[in-house]
C-alpha atoms as a PDB file:
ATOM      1  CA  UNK A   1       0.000   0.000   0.000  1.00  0.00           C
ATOM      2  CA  UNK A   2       1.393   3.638  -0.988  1.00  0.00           C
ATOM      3  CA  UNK A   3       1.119   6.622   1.195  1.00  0.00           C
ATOM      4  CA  UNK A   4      -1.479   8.340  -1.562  1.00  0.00           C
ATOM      5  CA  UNK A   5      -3.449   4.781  -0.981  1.00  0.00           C
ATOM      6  CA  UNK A   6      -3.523   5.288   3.032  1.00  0.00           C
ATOM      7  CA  UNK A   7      -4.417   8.890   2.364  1.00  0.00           C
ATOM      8  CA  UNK A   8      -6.829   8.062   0.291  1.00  0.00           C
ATOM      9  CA  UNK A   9      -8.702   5.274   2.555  1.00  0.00           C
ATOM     10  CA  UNK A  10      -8.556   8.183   5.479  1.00  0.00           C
ATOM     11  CA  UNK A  11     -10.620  10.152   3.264  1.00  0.00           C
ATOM     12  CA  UNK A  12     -12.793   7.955   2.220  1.00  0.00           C
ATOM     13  CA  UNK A  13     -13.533   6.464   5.588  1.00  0.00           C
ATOM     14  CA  UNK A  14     -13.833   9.962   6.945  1.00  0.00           C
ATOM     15  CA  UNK A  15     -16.888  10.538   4.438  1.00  0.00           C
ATOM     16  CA  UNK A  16     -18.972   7.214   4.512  1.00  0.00           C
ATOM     17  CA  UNK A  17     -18.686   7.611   8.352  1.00  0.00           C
ATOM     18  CA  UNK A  18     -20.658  10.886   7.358  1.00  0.00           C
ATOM     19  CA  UNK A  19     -23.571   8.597   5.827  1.00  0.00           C
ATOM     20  CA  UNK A  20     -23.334   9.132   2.121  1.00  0.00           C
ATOM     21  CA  UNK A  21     -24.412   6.052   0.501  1.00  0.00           C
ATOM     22  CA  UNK A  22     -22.040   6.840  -2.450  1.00  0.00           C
ATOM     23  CA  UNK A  23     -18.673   7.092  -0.117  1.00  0.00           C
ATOM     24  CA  UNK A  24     -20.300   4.245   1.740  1.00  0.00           C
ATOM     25  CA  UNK A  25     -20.270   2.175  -1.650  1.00  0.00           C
ATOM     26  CA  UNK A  26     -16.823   3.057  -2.485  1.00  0.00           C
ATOM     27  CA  UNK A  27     -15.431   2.571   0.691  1.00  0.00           C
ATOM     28  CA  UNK A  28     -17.115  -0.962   0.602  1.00  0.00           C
ATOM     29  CA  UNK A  29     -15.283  -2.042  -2.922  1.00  0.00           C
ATOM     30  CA  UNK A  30     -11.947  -0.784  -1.517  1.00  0.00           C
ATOM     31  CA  UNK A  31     -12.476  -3.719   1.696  1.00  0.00           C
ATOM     32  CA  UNK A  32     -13.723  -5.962  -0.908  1.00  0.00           C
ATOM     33  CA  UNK A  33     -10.662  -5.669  -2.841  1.00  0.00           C
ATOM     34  CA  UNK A  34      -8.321  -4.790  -0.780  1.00  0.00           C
ATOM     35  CA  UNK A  35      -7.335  -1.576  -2.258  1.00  0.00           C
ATOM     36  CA  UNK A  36      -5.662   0.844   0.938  1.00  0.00           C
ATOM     37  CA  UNK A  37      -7.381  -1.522   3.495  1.00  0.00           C
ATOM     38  CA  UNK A  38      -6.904  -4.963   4.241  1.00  0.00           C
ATOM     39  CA  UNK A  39      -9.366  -6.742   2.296  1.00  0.00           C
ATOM     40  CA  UNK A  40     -12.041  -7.862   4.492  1.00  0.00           C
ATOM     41  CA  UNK A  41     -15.287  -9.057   3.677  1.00  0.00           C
ATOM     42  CA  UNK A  42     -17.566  -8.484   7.059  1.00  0.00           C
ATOM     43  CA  UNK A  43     -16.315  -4.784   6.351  1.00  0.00           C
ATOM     44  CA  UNK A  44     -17.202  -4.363   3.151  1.00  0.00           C
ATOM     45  CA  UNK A  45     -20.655  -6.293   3.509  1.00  0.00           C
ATOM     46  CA  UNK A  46     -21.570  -3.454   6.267  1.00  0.00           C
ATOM     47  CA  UNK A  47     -20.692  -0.949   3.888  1.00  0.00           C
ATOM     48  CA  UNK A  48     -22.383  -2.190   0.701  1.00  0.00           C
ATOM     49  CA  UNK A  49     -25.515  -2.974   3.004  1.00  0.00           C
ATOM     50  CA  UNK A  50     -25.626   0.685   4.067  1.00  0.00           C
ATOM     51  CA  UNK A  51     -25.167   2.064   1.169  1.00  0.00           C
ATOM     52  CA  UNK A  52     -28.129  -0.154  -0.392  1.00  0.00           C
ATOM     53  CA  UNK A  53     -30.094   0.772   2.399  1.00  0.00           C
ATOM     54  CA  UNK A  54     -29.940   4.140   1.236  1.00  0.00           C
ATOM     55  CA  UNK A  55     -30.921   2.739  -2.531  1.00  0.00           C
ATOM     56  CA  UNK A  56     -27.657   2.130  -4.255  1.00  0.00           C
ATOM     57  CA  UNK A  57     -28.392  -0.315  -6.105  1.00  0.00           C
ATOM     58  CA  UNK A  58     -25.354  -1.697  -7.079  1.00  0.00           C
ATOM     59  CA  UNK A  59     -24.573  -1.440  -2.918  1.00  0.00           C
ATOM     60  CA  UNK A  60     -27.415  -4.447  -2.619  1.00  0.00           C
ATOM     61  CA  UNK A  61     -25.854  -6.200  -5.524  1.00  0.00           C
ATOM     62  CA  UNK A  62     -22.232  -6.206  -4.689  1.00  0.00           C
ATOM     63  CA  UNK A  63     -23.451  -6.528  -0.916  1.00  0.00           C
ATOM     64  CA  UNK A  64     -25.285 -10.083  -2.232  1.00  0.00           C
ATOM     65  CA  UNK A  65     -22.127 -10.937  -3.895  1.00  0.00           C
ATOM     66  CA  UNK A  66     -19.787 -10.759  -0.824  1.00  0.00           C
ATOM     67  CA  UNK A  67     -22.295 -13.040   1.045  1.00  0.00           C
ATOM     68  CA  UNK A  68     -22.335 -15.657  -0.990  1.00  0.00           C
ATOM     69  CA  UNK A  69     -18.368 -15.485   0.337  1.00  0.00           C
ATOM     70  CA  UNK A  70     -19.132 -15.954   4.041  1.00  0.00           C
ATOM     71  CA  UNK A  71     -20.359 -17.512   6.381  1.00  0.00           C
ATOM     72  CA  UNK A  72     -23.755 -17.249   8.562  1.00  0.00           C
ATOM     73  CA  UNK A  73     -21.980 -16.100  11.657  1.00  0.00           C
ATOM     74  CA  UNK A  74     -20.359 -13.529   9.472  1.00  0.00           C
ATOM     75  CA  UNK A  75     -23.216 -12.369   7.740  1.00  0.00           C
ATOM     76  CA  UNK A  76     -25.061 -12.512  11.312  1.00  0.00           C
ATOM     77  CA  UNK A  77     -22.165 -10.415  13.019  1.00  0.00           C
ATOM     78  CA  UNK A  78     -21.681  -8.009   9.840  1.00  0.00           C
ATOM     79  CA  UNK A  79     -25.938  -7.344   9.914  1.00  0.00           C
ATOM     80  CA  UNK A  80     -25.884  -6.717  13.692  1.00  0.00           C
ATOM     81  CA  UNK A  81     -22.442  -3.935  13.043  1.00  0.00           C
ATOM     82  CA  UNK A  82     -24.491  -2.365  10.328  1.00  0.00           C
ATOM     83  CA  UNK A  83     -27.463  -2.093  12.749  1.00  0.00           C
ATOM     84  CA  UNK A  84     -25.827  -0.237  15.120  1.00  0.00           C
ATOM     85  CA  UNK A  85     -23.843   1.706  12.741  1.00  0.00           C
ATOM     86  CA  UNK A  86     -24.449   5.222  13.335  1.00  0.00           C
ATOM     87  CA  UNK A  87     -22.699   8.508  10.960  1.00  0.00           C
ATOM     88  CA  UNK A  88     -20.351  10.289  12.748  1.00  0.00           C
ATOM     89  CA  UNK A  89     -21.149  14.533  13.066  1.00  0.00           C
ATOM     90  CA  UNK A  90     -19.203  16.799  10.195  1.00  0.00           C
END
């Protein structure tokens, strides 16, 4: 990972924690990747699944896809973080 990449996920992170399903869906693909985070797929299924929540579509779609990854416990434990997920004040 480059600096620009860790400066980047800061960002990024910094704005879905603000609730905008867009940043929320882009933060997602980076865990799902990998790209500036550690690829992780409980993380990006919260983020996909709040994004979609807000009606990106492609957040339910991808979010679908990294289920059919894990396992129930995950998807159980990922559903409860995104639950009590709340956006963090400007």
């Amino acid at each position: 990972m480059t600096k620009n990449q860790s400066t980047d996920a800061k960002k990024l992170i910094q704005q879905a924690s603000q609730g905008g399903a867009v940043d929320q869906y882009n933060f997602a693909l980076r865990y799902a990747t990998g790209e500036g985070v550690p690829q992780d797929d409980v993380q990006a299924h919260m983020w996909f699944n709040l994004a979609a929540v807000q009606g990106h579509t492609n957040g339910a779609t991808n979010r679908d896809l990294v289920a059919g990854k894990m396992s129930p416990q995950q998807i159980e434990r990922t559903q409860l973080l995104a639950r009590n997920w709340k956006p963090k004040k400007k």
